[in-house]
Protein backbone atom coordinates (compact mmCIF):
# COMPACT_ATOMS: atom_id res chain seq x y z
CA UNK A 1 -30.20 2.66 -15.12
CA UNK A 2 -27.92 0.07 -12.78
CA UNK A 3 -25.58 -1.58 -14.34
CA UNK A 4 -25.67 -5.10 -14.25
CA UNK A 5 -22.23 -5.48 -12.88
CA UNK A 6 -23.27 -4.76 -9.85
CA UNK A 7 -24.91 -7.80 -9.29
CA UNK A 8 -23.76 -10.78 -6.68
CA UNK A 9 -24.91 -14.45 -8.44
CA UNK A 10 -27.34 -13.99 -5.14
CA UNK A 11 -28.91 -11.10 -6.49
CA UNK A 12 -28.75 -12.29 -10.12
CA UNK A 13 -30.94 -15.37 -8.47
CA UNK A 14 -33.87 -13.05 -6.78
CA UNK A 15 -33.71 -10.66 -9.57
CA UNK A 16 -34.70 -14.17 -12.40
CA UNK A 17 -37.20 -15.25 -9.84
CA UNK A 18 -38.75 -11.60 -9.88
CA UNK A 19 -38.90 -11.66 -13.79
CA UNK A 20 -40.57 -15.02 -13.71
CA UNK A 21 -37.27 -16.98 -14.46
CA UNK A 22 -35.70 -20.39 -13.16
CA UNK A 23 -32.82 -19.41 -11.32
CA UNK A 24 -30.21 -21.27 -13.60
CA UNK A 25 -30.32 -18.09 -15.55
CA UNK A 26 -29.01 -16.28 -13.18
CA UNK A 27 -25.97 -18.92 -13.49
CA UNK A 28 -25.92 -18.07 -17.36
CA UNK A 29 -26.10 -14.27 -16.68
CA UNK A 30 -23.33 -14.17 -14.18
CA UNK A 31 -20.94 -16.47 -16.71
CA UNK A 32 -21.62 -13.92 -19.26
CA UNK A 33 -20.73 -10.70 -17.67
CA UNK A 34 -17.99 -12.44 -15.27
CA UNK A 35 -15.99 -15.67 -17.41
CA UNK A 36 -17.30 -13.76 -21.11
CA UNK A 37 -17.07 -10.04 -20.23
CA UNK A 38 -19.86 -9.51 -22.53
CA UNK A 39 -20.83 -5.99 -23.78
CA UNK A 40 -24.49 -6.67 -24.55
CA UNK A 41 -27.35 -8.22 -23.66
CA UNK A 42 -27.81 -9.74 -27.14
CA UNK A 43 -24.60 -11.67 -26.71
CA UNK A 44 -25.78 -14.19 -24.36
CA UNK A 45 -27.31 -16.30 -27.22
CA UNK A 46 -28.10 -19.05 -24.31
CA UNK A 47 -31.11 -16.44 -22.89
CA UNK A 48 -34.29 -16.43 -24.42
CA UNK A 49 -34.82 -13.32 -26.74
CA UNK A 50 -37.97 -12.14 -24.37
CA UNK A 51 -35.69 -12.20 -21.17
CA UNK A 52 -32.43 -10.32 -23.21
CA UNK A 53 -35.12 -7.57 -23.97
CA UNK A 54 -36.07 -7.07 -21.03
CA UNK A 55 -32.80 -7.09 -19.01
CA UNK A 56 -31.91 -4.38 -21.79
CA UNK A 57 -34.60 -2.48 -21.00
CA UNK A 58 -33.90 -2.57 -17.13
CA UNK A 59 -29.91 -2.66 -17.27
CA UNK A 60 -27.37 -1.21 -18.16
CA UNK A 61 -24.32 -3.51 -19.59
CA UNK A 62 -21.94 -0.38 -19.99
CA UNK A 63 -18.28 -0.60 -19.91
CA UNK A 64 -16.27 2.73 -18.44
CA UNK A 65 -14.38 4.25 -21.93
CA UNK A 66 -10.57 3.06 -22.18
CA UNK A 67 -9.16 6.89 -22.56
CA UNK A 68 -5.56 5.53 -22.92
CA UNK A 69 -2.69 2.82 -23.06
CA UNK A 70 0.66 3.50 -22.08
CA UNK A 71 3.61 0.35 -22.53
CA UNK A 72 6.88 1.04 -20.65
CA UNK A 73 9.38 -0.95 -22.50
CA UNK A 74 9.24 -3.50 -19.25
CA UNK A 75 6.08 -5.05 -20.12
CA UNK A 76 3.84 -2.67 -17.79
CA UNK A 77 0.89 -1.12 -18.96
CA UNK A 78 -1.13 1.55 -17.89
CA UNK A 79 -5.02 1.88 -18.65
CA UNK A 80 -7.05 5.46 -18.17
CA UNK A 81 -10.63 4.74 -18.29
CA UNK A 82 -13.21 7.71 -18.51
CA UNK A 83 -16.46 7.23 -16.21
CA UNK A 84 -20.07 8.14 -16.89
CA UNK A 85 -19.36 11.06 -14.79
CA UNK A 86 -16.70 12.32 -16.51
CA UNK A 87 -14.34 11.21 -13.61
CA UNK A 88 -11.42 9.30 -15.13
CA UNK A 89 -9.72 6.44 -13.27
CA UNK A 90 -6.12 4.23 -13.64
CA UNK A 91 -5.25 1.36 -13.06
CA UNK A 92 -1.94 -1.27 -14.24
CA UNK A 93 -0.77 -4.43 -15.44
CA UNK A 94 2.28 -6.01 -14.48
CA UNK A 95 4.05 -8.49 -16.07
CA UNK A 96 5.50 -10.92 -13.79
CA UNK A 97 7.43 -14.36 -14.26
CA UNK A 98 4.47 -16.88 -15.22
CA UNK A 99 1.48 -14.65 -14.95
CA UNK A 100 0.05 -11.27 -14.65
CA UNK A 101 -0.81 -9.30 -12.11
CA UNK A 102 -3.16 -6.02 -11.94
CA UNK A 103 -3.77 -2.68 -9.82
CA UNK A 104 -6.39 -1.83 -9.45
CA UNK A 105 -8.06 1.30 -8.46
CA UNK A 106 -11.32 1.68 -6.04
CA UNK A 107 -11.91 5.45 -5.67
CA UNK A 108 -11.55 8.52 -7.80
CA UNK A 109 -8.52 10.74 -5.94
CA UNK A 110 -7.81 9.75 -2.35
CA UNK A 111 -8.48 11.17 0.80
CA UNK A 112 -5.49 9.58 2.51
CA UNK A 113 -3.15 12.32 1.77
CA UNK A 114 0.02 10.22 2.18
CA UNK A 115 2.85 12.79 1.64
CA UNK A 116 4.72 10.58 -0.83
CA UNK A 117 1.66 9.75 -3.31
CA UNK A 118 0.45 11.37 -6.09
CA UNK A 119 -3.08 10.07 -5.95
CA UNK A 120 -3.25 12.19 -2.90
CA UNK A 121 -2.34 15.76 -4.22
CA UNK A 122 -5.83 14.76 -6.98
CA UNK A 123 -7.93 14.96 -3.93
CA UNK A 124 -10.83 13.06 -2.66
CA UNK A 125 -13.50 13.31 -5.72
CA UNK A 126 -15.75 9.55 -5.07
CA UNK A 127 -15.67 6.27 -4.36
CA UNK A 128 -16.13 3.58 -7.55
CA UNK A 129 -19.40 1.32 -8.16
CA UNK A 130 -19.07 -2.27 -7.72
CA UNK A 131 -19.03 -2.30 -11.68
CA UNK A 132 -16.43 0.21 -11.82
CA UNK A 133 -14.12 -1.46 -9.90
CA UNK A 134 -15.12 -4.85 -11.63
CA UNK A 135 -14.61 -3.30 -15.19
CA UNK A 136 -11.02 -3.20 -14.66
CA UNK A 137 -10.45 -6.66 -14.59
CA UNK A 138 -13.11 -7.53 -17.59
CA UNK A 139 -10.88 -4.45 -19.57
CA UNK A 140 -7.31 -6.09 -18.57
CA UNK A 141 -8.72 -9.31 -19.35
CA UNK A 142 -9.51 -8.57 -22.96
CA UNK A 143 -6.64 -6.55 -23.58
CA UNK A 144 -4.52 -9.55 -22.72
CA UNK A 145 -6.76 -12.00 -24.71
CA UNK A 146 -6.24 -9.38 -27.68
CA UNK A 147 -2.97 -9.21 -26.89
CA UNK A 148 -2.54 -13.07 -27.51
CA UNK A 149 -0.86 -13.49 -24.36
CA UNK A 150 -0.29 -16.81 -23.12
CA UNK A 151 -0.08 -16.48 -19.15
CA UNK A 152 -3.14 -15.75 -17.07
CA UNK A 153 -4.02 -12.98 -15.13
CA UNK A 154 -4.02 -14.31 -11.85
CA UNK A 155 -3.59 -12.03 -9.16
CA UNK A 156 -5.53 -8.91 -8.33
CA UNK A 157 -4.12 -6.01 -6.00
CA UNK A 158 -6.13 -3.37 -4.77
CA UNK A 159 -3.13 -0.64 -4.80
CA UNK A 160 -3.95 1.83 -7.64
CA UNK A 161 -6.01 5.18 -6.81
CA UNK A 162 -7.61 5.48 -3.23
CA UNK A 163 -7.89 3.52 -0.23
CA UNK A 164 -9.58 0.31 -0.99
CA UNK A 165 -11.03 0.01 2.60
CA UNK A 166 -12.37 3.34 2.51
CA UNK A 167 -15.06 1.99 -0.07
CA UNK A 168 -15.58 -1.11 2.07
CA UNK A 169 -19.12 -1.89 1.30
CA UNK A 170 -18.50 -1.86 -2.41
CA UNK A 171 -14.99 -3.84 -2.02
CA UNK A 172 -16.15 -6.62 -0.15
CA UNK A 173 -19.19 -6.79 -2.91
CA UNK A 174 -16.36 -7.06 -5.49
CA UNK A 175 -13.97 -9.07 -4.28
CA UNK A 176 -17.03 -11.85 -3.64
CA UNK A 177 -17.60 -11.17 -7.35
CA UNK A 178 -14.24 -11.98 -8.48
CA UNK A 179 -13.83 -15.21 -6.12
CA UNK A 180 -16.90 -16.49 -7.35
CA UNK A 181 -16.27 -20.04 -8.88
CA UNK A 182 -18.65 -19.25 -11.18
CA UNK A 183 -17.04 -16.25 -12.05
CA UNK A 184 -13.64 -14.97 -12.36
CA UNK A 185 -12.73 -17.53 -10.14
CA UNK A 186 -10.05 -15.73 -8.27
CA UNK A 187 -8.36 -17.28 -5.65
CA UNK A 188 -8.58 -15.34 -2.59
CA UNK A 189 -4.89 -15.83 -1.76
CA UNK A 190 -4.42 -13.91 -5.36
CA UNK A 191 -7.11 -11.27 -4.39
CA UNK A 192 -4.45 -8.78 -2.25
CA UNK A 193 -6.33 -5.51 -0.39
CA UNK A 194 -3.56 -2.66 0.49
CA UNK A 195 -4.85 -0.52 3.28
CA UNK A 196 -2.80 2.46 5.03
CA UNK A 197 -4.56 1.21 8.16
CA UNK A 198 -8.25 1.65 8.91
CA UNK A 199 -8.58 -0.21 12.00
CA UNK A 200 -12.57 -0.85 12.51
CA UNK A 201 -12.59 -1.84 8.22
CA UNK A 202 -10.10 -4.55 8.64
CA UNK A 203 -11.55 -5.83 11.11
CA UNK A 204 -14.64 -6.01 9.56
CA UNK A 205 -12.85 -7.16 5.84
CA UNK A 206 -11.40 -9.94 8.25
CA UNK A 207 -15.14 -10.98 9.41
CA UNK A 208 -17.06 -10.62 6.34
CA UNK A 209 -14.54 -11.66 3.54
CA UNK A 210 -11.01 -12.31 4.23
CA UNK A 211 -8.55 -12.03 1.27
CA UNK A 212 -4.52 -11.69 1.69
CA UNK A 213 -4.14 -8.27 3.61
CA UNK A 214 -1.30 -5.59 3.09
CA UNK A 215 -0.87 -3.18 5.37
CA UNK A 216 0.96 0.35 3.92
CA UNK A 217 3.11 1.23 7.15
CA UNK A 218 6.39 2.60 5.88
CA UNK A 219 7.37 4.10 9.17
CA UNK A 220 8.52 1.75 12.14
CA UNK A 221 7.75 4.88 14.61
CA UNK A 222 5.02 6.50 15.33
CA UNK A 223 6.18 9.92 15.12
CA UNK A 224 7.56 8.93 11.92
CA UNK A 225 4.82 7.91 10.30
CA UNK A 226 2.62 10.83 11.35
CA UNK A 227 5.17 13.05 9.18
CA UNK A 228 4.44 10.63 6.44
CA UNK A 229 0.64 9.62 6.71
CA UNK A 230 -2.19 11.89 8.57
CA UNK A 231 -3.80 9.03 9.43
CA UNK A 232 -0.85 7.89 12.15
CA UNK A 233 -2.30 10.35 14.08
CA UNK A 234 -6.12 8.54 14.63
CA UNK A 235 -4.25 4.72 14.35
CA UNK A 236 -1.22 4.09 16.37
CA UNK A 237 1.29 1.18 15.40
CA UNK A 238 0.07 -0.81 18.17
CA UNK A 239 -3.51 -0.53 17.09
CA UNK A 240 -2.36 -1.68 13.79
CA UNK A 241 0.10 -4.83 14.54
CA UNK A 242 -3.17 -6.16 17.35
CA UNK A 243 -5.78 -6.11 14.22
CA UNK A 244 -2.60 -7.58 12.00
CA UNK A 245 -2.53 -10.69 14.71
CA UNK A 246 -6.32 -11.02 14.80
CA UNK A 247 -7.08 -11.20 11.11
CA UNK A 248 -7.39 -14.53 9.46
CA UNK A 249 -4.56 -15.82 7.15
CA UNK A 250 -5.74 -17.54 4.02
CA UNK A 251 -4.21 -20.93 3.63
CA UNK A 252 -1.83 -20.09 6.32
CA UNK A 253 -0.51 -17.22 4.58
CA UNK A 254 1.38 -14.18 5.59
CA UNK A 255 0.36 -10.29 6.42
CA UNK A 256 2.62 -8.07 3.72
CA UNK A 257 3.98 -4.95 5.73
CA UNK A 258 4.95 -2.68 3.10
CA UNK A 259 7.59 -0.01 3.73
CA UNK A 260 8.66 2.63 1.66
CA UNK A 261 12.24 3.11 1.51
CA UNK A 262 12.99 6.62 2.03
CA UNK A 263 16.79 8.07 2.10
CA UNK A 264 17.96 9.31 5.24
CA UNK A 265 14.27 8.70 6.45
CA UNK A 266 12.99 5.45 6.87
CA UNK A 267 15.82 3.51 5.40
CA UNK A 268 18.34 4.02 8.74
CA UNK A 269 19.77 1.86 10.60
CA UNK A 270 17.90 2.75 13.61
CA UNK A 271 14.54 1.99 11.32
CA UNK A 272 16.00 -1.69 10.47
CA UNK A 273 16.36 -2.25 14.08
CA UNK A 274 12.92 -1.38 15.01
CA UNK A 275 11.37 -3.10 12.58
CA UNK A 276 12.93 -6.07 14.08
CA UNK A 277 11.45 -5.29 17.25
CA UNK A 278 8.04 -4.97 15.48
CA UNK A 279 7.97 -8.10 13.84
CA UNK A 280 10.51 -10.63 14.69
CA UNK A 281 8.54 -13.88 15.45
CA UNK A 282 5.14 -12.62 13.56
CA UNK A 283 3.44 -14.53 10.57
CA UNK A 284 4.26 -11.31 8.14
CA UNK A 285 6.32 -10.87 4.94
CA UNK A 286 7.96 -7.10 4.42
CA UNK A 287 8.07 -5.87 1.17
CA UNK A 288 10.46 -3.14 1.19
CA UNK A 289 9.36 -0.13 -1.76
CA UNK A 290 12.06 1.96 -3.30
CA UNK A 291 10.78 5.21 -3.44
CA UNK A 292 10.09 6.08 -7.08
CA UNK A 293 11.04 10.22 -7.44
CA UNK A 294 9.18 12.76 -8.69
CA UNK A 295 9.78 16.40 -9.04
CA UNK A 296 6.43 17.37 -7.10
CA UNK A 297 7.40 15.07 -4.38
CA UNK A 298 10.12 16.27 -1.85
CA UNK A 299 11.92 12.97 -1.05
CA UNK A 300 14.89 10.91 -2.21
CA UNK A 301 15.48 7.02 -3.36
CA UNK A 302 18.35 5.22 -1.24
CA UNK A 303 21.00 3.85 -3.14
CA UNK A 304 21.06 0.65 -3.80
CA UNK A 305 23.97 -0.91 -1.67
CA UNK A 306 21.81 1.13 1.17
CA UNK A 307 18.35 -0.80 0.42
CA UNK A 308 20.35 -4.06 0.00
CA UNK A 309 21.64 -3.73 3.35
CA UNK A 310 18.30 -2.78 4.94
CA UNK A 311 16.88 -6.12 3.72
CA UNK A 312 19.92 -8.13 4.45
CA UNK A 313 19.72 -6.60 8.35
CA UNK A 314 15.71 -7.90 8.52
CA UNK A 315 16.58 -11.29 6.88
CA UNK A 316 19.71 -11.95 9.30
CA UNK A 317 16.93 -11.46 11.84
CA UNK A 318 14.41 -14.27 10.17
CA UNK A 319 12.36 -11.58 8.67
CA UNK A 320 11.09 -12.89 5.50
CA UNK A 321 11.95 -9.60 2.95
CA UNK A 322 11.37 -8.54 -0.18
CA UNK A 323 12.68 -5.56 -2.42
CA UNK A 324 9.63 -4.55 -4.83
CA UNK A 325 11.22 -4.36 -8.30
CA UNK A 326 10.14 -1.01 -9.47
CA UNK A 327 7.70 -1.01 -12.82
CA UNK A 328 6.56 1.58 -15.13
CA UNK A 329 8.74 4.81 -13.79
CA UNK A 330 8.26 5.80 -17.72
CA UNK A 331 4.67 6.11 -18.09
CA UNK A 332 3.93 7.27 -14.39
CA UNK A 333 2.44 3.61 -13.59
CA UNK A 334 5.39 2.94 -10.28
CA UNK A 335 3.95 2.96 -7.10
CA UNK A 336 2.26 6.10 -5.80
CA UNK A 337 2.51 7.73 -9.25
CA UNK A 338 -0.79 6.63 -10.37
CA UNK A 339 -2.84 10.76 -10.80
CA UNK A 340 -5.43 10.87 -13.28
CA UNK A 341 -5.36 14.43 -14.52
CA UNK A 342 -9.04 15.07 -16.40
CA UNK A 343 -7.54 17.72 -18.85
CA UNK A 344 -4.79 15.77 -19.66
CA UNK A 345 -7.16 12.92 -21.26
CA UNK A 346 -9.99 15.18 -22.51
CA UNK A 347 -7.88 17.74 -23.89
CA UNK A 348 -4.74 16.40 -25.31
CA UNK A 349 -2.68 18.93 -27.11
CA UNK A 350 -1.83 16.69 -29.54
CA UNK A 351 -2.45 12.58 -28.72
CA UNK A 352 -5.57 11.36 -29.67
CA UNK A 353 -8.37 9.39 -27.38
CA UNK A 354 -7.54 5.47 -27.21
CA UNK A 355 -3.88 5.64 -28.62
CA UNK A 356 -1.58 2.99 -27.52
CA UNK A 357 2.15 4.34 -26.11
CA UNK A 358 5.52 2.76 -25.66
CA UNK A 359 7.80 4.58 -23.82
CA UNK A 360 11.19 3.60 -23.50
């Protein structure tokens, strides 16, 4: 049965007319499962009882299962949702100064294989559903509401588990969900896609439904990169930066170039220097990642006078840089740490389904 998630307002409007409806209920629908994140067809009181039947009888309204909630005592909270497949999925909120922000995940595993990410050791196991993807944001929204917390979410990144541009079709069909006014009403300079580089989808994300763009480079070389990221070796640099310049900038925004910070690696002088060459002069903001550690991952975090002299070297240079402030190292919620383990969820030793953490 398809969920009805998956549905543009478009759709909504030819699937009414099929059922003999005027297409303003395709305006109530959408509110409801968008603005109202309703769980049933019976809650949208506005809907005649005959059409709530049969939209019951056709649809499916299903949320995926919230497995888990971890709270690292700096606000950030990690969600495990279990799929109808069994599959389980992360994603994270982050508290930030006058709002929240949240991760979210568009594939089961990754295919990527990025040497420094632990999404990437999972494997490549599916891409999400539109609904999937979407159910994210209806969960984090009523976990907040719940919550009683005053700020809004208000920006969406597409950085959790798997490359977001690697399940284009399905992205795009989301993210013109969420920026629906009718809708979530998402900004689209608050709707941020992270991509490690797929050349022909951004240029087709660019086309079809531009949002703000970050590009995962973390490597100023080439041959650097390719010891980092497999796919350096089908996408040059140069390929990359020419598809950076050609995409459009929403409201005359910039391009985030986010570099992982590496010691004795990527965060050398000679890397700083590059960089420069790379970008001096271009429309882009670098957001500089401190690599979070791991014991299954085989590199080291810089110290802190070193990463605070990488940024100060890009800014003398009129580089507009940022240091990402590193959240939820406690519950495994930092960047690249996001690995849903199946057993771990479905066979807890000793931590029962839906249990709420803090770790400290």
């Amino acid at each position: 049965m398809k969920n009805i998630r998956d549905f543009t307002l478009e759709e909504l409007e030819i699937l009414v007319k099929d059922l003999g409806e005027p297409p303003y209920r395709a305006h109530q629908i959408f509110h409801w499962i968008t603005c109202k994140g309703a769980q049933s067809f019976h809650e949208m009181t506005n809907l005649p009882n005959a059409l709530r039947k049969k939209l019951s009888e056709n649809f499916s309204l299903s949320l995926p299962e919230v497995l888990e909630i971890k709270e690292d005592l700096d606000g950030t909270i990690k969600l495990a949702f279990l799929l109808e497949d069994e599959e389980v999925i992360e994603s994270v909120i982050l508290p930030e100064r006058d709002h929240f922000t949240l991760c979210v995940s568009t594939q089961v595993g990754c295919a990527m294989g990025c040497k420094f990410c632990l999404t990437g050791k999972m494997g490549f196991k599916r891409n999400l559903k539109v609904f999937e993807i979407i159910s994210q944001v209806v969960w984090a929204k009523r976990f907040l509401k719940n919550r009683g917390e005053e700020l809004p979410l208000r920006n969406i990144v597409f950085m959790g588990m798997g490359e977001p541009l690697a399940n284009l079709r399905n992205l795009i069909k989301a993210l013109k969900i969420l920026a629906h006014p009718m809708g979530f009403n998402f900004s689209r300079k608050r709707l941020t896609v992270s991509t490690v580089g797929l050349i022909k989808e951004i240029e087709i994300l660019g086309r079809e439904f531009p949002v703000a763009l970050a590009v995962s480079l973390h490597a100023p070389t080439d041959e650097i990169r390719k010891t980092l990221i497999p796919i350096a070796y089908k996408y040059s640099i140069k390929e990359i930066l020419q598809v950076v310049k050609r995409f459009p900038r929403i409201k005359n925004g910039r391009t985030t170039i986010e570099y992982l910070l590496l010691k004795d690696l990527t965060d050398t002088s000679f890397c700083a220097e590059k960089l420069v060459e790379l970008f001096k002069g271009l429309p882009i903001k670098i957001n500089l990642i401190p690599f979070n550690p791991h014991p299954e991952l085989p590199f080291e975090r810089p110290s802190e006078k070193r990463m605070e002299e990488f940024q100060k070297f890009l800014l003398s240079h009129g580089i507009l840089t940022t240091i990402r402030k590193s959240k939820g190292l406690k519950i495994s919620a930092a960047c690249g740490h996001l690995r849903a383990e199946i057993q771990k969820y479905l066979f807890p030793n000793s931590m029962n389904k839906k249990t709420t953490i803090r770790t400290g």
